[in-house]
Every structure is written in C-alpha cells, then in structure tokens.
N, C-alpha and C. Protein backbone atom coordinates (compact mmCIF):
# COMPACT_ATOMS: atom_id res chain seq x y z
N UNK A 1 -4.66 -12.66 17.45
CA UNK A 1 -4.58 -12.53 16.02
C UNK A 1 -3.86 -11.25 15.61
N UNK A 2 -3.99 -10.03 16.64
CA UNK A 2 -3.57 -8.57 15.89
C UNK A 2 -2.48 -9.06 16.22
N UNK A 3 -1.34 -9.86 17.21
CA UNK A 3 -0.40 -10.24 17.10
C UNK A 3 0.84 -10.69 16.00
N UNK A 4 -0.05 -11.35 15.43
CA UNK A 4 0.14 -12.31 14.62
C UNK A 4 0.49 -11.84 13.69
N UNK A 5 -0.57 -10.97 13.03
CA UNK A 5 -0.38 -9.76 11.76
C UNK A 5 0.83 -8.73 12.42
N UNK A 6 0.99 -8.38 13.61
CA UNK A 6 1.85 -7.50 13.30
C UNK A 6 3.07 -7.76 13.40
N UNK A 7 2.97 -9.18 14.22
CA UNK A 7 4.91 -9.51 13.83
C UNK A 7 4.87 -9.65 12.04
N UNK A 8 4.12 -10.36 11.62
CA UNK A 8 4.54 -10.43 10.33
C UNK A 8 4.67 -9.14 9.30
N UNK A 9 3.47 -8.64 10.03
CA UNK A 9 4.09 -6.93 9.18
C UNK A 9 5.53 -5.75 9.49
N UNK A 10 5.36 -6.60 10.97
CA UNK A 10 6.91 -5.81 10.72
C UNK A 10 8.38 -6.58 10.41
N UNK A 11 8.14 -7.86 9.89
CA UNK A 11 9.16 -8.71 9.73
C UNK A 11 9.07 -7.85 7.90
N UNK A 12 7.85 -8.15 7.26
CA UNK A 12 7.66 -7.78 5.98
C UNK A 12 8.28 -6.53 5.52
N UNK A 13 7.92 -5.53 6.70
CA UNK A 13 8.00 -4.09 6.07
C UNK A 13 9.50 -4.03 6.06
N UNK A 14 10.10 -4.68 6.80
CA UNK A 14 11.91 -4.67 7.65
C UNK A 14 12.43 -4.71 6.05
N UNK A 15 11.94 -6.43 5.52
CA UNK A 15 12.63 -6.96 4.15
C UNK A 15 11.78 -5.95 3.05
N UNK A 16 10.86 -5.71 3.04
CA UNK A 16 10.78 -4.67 2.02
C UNK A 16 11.24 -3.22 1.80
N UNK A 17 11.02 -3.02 2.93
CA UNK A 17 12.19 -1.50 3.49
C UNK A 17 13.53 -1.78 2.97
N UNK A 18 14.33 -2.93 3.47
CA UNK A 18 16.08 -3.32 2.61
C UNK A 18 16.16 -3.71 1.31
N UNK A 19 14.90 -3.93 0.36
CA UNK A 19 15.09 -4.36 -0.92
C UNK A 19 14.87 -3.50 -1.48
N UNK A 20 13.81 -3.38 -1.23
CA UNK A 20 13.89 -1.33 -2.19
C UNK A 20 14.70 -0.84 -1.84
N UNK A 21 15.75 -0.16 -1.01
CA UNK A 21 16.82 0.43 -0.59
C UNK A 21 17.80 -0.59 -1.74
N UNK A 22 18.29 -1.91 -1.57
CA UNK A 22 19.08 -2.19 -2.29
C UNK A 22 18.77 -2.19 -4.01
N UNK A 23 17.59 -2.25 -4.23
CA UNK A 23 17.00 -1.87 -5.95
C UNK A 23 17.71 -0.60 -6.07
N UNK A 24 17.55 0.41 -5.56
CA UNK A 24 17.98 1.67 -5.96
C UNK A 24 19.08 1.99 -5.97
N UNK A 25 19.93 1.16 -4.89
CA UNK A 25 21.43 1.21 -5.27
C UNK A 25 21.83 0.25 -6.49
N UNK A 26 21.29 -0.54 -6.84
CA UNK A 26 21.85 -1.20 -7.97
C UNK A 26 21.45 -0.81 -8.70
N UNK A 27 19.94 -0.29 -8.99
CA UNK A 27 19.47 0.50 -10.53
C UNK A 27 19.69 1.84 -10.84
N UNK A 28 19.93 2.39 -9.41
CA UNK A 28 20.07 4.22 -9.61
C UNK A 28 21.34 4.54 -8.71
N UNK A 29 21.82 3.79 -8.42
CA UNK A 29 23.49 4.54 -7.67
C UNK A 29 23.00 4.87 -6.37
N UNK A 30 21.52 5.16 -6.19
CA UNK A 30 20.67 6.24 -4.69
C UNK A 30 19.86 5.72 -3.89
N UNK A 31 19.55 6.02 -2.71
CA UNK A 31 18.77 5.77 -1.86
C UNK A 31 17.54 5.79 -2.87
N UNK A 32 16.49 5.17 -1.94
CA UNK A 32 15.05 5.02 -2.46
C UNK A 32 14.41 6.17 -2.00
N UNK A 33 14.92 7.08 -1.37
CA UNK A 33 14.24 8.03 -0.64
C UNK A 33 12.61 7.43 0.19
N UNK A 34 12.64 6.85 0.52
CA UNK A 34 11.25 6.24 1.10
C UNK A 34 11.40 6.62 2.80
N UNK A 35 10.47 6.77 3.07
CA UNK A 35 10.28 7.91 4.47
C UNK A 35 8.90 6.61 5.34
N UNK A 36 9.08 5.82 6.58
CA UNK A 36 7.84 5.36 6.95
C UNK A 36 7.45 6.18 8.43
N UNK A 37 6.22 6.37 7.96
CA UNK A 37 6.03 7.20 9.57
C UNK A 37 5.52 6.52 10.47
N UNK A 38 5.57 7.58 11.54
CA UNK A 38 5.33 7.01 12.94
C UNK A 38 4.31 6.20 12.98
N UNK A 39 4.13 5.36 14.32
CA UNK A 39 2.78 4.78 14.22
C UNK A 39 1.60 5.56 14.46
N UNK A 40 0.71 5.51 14.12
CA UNK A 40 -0.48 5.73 14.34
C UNK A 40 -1.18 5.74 15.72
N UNK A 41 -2.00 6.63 16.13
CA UNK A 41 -2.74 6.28 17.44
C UNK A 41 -4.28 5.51 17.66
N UNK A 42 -4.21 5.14 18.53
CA UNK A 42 -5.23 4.06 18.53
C UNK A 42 -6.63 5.04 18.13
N UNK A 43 -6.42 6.54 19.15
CA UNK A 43 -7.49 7.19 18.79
C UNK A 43 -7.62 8.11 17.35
N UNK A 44 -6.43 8.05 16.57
CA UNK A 44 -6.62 8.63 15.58
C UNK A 44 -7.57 7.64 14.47
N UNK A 45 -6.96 6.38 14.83
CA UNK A 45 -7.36 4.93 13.84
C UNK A 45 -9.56 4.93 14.03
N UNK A 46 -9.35 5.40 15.27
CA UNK A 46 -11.18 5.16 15.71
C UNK A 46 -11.95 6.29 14.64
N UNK A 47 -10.94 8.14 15.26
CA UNK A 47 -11.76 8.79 14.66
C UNK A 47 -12.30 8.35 13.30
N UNK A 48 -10.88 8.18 12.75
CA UNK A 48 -10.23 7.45 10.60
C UNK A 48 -11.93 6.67 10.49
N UNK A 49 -12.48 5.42 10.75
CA UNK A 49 -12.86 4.39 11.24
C UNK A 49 -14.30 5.05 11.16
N UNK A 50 -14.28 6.04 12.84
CA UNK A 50 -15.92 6.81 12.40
C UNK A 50 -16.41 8.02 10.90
N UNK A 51 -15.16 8.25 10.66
CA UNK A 51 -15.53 9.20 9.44
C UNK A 51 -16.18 8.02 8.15
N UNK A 52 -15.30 7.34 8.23
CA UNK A 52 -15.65 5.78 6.93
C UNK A 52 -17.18 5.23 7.59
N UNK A 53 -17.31 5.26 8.87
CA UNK A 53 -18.82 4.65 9.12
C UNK A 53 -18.58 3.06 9.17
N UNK A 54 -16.86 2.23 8.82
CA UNK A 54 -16.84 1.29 9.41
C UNK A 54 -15.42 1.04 9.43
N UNK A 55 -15.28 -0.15 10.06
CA UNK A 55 -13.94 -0.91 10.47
C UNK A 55 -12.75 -0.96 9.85
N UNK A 56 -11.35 -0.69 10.17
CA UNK A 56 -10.44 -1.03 8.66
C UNK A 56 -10.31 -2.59 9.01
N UNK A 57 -9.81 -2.79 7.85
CA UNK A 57 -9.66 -4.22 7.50
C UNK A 57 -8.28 -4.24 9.00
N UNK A 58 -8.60 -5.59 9.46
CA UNK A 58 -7.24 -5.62 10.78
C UNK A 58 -5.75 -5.68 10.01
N UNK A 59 -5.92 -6.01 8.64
CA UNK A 59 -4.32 -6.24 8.63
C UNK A 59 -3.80 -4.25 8.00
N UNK A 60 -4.53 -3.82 7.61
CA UNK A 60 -4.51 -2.42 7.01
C UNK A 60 -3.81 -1.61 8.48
N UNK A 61 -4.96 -2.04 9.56
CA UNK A 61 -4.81 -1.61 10.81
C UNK A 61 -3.99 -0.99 11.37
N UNK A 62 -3.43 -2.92 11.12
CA UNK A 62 -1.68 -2.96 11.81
C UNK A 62 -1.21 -2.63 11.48
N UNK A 63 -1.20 -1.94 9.73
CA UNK A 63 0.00 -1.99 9.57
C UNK A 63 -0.05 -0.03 9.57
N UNK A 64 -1.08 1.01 10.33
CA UNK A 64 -0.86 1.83 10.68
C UNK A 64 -0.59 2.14 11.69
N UNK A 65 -0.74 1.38 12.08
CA UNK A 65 -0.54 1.33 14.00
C UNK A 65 1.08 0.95 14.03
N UNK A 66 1.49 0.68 13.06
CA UNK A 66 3.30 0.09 12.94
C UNK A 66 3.80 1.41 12.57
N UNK A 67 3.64 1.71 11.53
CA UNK A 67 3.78 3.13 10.43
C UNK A 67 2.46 3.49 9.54
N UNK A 68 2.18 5.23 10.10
CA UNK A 68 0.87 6.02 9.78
C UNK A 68 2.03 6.25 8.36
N UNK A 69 1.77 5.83 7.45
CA UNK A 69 2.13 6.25 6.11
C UNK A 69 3.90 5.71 5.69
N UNK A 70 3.71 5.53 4.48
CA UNK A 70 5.42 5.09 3.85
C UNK A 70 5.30 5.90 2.81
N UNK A 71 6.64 7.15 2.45
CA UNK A 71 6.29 7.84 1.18
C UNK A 71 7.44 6.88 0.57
N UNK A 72 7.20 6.88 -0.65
CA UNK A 72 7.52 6.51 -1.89
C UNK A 72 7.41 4.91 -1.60
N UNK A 73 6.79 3.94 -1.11
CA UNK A 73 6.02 2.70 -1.19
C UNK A 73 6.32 2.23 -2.52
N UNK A 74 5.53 3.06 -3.61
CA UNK A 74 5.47 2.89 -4.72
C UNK A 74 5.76 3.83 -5.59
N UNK A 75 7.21 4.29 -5.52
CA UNK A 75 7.78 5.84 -6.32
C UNK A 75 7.36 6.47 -5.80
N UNK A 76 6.72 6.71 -6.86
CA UNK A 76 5.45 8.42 -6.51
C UNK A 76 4.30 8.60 -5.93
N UNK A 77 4.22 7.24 -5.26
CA UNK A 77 3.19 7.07 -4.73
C UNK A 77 3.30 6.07 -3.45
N UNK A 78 2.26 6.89 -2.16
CA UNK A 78 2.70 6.96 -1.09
C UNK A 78 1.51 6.02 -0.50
N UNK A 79 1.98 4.84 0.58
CA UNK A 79 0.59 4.50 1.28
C UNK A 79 1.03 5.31 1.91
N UNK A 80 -1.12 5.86 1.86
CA UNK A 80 -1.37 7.38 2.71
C UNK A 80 -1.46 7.34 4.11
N UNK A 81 -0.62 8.32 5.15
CA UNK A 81 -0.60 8.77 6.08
C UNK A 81 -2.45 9.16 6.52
N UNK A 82 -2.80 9.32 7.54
CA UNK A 82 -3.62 9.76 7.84
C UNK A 82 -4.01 11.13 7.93
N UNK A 83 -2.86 11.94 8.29
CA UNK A 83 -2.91 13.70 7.91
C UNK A 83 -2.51 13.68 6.63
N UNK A 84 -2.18 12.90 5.49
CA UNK A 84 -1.95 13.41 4.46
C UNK A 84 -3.20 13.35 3.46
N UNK A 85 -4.07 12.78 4.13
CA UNK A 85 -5.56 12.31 3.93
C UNK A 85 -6.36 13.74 3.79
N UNK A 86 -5.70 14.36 4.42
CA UNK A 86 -5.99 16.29 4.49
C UNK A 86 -5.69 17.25 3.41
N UNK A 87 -4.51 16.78 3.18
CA UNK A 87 -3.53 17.57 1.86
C UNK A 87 -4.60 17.49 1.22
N UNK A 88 -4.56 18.85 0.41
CA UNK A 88 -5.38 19.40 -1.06
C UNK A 88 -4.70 18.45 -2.42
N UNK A 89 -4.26 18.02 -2.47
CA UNK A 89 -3.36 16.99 -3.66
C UNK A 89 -3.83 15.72 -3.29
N UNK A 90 -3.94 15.39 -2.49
CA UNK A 90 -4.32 14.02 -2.34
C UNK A 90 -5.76 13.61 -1.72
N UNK A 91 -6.39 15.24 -1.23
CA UNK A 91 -7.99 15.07 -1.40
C UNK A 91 -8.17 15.30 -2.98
N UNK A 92 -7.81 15.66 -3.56
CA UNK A 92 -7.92 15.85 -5.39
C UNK A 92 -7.66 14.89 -5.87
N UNK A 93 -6.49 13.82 -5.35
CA UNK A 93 -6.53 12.61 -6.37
C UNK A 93 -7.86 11.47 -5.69
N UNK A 94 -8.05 11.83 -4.26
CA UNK A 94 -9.42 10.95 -3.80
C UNK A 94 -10.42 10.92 -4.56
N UNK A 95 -11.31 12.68 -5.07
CA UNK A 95 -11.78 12.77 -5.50
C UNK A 95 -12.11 12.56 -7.16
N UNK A 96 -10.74 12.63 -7.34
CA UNK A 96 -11.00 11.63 -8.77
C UNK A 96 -11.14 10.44 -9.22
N UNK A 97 -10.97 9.61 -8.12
CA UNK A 97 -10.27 8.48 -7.69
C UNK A 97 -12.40 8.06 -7.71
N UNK A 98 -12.46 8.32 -6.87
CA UNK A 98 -14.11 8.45 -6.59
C UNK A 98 -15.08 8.40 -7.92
N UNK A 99 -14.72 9.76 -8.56
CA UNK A 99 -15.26 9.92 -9.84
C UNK A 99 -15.27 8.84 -10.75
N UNK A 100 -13.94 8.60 -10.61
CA UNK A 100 -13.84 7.26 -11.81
C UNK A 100 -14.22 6.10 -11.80
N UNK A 101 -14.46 5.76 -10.32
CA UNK A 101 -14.94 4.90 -9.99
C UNK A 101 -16.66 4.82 -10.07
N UNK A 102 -17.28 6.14 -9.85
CA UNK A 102 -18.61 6.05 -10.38
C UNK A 102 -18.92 6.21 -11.30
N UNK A 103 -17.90 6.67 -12.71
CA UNK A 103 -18.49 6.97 -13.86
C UNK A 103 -17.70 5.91 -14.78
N UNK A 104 -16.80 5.20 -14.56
CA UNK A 104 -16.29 4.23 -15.04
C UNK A 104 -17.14 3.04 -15.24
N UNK A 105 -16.37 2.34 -16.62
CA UNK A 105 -17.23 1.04 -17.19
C UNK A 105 -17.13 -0.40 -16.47
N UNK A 106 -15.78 -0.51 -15.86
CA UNK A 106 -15.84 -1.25 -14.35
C UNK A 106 -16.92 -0.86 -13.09
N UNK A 107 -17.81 -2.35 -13.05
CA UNK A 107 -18.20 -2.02 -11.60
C UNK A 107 -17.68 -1.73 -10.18
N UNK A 108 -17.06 -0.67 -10.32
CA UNK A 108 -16.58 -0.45 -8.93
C UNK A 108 -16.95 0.80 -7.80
N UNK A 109 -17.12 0.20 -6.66
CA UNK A 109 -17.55 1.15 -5.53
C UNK A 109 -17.26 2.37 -5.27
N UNK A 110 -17.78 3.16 -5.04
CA UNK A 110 -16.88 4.76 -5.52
C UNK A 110 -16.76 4.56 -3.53
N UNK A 111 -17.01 4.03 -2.85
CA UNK A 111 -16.89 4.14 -1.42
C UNK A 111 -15.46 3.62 -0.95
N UNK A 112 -14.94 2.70 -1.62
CA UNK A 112 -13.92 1.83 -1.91
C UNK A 112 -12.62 2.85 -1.28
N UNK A 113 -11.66 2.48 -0.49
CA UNK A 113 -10.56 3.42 0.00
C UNK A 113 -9.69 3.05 -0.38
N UNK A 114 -9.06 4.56 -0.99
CA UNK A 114 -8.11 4.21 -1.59
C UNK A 114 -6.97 4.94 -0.57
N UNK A 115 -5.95 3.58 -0.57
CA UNK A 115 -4.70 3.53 0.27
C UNK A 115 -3.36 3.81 0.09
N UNK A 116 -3.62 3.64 -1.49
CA UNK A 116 -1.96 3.91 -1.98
C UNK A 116 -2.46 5.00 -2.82
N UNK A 117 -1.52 5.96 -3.12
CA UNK A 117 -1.81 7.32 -4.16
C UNK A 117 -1.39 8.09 -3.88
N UNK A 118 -0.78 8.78 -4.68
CA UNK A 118 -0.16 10.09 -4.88
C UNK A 118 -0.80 11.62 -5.96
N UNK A 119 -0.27 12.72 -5.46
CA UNK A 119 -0.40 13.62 -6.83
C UNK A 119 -0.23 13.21 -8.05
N UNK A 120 0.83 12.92 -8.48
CA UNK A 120 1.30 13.10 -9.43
C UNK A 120 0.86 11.35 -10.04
N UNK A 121 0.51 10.81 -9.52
CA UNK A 121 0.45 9.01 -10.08
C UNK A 121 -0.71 8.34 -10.19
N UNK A 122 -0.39 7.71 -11.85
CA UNK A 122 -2.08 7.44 -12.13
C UNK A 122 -1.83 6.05 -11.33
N UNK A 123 -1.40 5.62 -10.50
CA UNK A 123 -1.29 3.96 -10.04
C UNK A 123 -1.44 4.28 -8.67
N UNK A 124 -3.17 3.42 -8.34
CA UNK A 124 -3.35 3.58 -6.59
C UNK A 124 -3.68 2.09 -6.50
N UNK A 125 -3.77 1.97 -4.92
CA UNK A 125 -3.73 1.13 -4.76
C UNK A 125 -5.29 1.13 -3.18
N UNK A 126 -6.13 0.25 -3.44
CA UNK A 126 -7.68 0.48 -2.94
C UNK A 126 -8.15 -0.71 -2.30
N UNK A 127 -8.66 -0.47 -0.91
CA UNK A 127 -9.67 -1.44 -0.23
C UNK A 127 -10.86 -1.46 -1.42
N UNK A 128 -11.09 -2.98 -1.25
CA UNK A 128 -12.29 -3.30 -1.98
C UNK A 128 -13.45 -3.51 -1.34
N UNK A 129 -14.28 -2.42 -0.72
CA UNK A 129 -15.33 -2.69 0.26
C UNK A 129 -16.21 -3.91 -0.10
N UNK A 130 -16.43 -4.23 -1.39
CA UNK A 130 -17.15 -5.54 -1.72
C UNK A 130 -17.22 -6.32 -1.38
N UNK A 131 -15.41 -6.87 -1.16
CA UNK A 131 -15.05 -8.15 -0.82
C UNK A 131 -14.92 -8.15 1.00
N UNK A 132 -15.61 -7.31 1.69
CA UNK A 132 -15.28 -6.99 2.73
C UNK A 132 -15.29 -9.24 3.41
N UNK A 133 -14.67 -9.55 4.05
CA UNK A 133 -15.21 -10.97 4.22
C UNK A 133 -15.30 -10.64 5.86
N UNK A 134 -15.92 -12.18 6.57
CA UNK A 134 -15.98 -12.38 8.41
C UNK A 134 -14.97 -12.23 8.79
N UNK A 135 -13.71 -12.41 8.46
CA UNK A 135 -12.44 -12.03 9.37
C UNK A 135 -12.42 -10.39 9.15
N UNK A 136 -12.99 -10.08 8.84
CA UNK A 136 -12.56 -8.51 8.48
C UNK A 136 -11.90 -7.71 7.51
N UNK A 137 -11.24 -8.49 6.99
CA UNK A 137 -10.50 -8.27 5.51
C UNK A 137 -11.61 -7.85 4.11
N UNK A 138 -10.34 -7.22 3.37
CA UNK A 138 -11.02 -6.84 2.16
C UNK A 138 -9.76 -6.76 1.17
N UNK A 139 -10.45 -7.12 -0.30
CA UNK A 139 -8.92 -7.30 -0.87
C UNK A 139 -8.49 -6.09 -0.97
N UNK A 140 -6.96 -5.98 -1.76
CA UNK A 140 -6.35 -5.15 -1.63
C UNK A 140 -5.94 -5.08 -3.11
N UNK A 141 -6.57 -4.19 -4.03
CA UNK A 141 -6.26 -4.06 -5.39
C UNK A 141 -5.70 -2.84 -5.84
N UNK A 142 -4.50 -3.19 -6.37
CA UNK A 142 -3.66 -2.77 -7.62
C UNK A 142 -4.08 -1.78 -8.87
N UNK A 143 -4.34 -1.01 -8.91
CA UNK A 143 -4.92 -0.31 -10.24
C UNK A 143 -4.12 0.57 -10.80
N UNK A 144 -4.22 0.94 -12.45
CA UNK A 144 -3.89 2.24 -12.52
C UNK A 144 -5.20 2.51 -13.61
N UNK A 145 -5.11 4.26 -13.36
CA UNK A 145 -6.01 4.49 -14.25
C UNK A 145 -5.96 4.29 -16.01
N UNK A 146 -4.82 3.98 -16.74
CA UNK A 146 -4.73 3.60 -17.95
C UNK A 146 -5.40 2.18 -18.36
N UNK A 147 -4.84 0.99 -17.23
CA UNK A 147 -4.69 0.03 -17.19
C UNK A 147 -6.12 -0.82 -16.99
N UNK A 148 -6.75 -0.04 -15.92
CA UNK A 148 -7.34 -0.88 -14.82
C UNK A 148 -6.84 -1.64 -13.85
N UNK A 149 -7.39 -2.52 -13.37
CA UNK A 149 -6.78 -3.07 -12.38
C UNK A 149 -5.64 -4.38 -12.70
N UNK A 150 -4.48 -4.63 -11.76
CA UNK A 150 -3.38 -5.26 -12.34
C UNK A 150 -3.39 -6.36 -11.67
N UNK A 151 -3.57 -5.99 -9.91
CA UNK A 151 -3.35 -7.21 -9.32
C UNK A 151 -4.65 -7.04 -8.07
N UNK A 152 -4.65 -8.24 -7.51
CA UNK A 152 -5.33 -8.04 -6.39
C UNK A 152 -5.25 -9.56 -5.06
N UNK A 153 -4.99 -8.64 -4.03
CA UNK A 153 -4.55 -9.10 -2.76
C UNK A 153 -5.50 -9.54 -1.94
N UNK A 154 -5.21 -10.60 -1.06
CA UNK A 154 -6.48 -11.15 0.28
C UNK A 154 -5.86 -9.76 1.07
N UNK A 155 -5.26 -9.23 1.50
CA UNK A 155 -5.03 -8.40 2.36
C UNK A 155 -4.02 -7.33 2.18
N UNK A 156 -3.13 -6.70 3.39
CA UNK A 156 -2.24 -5.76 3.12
C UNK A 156 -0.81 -6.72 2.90
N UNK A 157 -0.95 -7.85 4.23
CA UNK A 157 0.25 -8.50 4.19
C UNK A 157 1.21 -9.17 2.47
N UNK A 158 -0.33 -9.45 1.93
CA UNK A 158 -0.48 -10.15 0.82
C UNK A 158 0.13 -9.21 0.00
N UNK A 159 -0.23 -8.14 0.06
CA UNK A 159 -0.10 -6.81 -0.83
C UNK A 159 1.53 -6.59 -0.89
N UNK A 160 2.04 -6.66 0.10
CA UNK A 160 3.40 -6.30 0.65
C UNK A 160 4.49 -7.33 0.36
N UNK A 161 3.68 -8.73 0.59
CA UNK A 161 4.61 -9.45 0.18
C UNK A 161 5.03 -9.50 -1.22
N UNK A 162 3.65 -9.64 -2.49
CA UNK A 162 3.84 -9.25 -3.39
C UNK A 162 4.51 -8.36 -3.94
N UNK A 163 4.71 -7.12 -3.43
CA UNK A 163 5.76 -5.79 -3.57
C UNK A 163 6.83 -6.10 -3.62
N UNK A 164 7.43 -6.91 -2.24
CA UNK A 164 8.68 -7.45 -1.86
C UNK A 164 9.49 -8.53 -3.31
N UNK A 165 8.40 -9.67 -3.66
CA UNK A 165 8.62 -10.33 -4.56
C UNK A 165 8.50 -9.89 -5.98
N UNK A 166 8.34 -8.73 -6.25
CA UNK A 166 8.19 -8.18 -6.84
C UNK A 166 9.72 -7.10 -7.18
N UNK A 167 10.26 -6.30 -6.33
CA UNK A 167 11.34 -5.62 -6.03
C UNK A 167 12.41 -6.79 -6.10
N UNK A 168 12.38 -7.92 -5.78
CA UNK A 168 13.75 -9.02 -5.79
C UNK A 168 13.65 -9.42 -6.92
N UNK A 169 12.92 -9.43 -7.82
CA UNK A 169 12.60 -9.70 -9.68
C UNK A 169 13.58 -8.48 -9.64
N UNK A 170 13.01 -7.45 -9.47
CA UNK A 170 13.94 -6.65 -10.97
C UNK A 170 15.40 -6.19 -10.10
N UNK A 171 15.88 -6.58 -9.09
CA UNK A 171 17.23 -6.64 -8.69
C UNK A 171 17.56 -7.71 -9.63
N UNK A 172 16.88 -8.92 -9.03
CA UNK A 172 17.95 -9.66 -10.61
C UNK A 172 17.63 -9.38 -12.01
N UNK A 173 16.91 -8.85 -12.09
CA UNK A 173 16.92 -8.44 -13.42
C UNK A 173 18.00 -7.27 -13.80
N UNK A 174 18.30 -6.72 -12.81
CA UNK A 174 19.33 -5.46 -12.72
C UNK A 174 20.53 -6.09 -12.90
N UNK A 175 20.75 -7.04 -11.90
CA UNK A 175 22.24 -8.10 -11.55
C UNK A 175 22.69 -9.05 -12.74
N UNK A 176 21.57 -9.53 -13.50
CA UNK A 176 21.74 -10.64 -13.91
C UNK A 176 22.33 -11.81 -13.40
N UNK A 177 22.97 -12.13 -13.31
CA UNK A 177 23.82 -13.58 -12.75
C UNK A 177 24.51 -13.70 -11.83
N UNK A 178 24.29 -12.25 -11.25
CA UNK A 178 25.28 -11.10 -9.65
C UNK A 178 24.55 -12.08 -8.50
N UNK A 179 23.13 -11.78 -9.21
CA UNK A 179 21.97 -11.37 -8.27
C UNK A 179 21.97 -12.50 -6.71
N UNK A 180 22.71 -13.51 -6.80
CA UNK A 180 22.40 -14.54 -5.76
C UNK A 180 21.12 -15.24 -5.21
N UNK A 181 21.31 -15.95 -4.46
CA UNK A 181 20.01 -16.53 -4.10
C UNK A 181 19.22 -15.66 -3.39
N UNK A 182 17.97 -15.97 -3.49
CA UNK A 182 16.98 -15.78 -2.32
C UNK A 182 17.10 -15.40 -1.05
N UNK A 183 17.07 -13.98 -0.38
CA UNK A 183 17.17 -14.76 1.30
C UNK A 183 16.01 -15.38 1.60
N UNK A 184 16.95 -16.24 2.49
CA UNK A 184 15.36 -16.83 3.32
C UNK A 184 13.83 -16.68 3.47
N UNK A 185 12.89 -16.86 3.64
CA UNK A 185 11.66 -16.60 3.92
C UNK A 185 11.47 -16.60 5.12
C-alpha cells in the first residue's frame, strides 16, 4: 500500500511542481520560487510521531518521506518541513493556530496538526484528528482564519490533487482560449 501512495505522490507532486511553475510564468513573467525538500528520515518521521503520541496519517507520511517540506506550496505558505516545526514564526503561528481552535465558535480540536502554514498567512492547511478513520487517514482541511474552513480532503493525495486542479483553472483563466487541453491524467 505505502507503494502505491508513493508512486502516486510522486507522479502528483512532478505535475503539480510543473503547473505552478507554468502559472507563474503566465501570470507573473517568474518562477514560482517553490523550494521541495529532501526526504525525510524514517527516524526523524518516528521521533515527529512520538512527540504527537500517534501515527501520521500514511499518505501525509509519504509524502515526507518523498519531500520533508515544499516552501511556497501555497504562496506564503509552506507544507511544513519538520525542522521548520522549530522556527520561532511558525511555533507562533502553531500556537495560534491552537488558540483558535480552542477558543473558536467552530468545534475544532486544538490537537489537530497543522501542515500547511506560514508566518505571514492567515490560510493553513490541518490534519483533522477527528476524522482519524481504520486505514489511517484523516481528512485534510483547508482553512483560513477569516473564512473558516474552505475545503476538505480524504487525504494528502486528495489535497494535492485538488491544488493541481485547482492551479490548471486559473492558467486558463490567465490564457483564456491559449490555454489548451488538459494533459492527461
């Protein structure tokens, strides 16, 4: 099964890695500046794992064990690296992240990990310990703090693909009638 997820995460990350790269040349003249890091170690993923007191979801897993972090994922906002999990900026947006979640009028888990986030960006993106299900998964929701929550995913793959289909919208929306078909699936 970890197979399985990780060809598809790295087939995913490949086409989402070249569409954001091509969004930014058609909407901004520039690279996306997006940075994915190394993979992850098996024993860094355990320590990660015993600090939480449980399991990551397997597709989250893989897809650190592929690349420990992607900056600019989402602009300004980075799925988090595991040492960046350290940074004073992004233990500060945890901790607010936390806060809001326990003092907020949504029922939501202040235990809940949040995966996507940056300094500077009210839009993260959070394991939903709730929905933890038997395969191991947990969804994968979309939030910002203005908004609440926008979207929400069975998993990371789900998460990613959505991104992807998401980034080929506003190329053609950039192109208009340029834009061409679809590649493949």
């Amino acid at each position: 099964m970890a197979k399985d997820i990780r060809a598809r995460l790295q087939a995913l990350v490949s086409k989402l890695y070249q569409v954001r790269e091509e969004f930014y040349q058609v909407a901004f003249g520039q690279s996306a500046d997006q940075v994915l890091g190394p993979p992850a170690s098996e024993q860094q993923l355990q320590a990660f794992e015993r600090s939480l007191g449980y399991a990551l979801p397997p597709s989250y897993r893989e897809m650190l064990l592929l690349h420990d972090g992607w900056v600019a994922l989402e602009d300004e906002a980075d799925l988090l690296s595991l040492a960046q999990r350290h940074e004073e900026e992004i233990r500060d947006r945890v901790k607010s992240f936390k806060k809001m979640m326990r003092e907020g009028e949504d029922p939501y888990n202040q235990d809940n990990l949040l995966v996507v986030g940056g300094a500077d960006s009210t839009f993260v993106v959070y394991l939903d310990i709730d929905t933890l299900r038997a395969d191991g998964e947990m969804d994968v929701v979309e939030y910002t703090y203005e908004e609440g929550e926008l979207a929400r995913h069975k998993d990371i793959v789900a998460y990613l693909k959505s991104n992807y289909d998401e980034v080929r919208q506003w190329i053609k929306d950039e192109k208009g009638a340029d834009a061409g078909p679809d590649p493949e699936e």
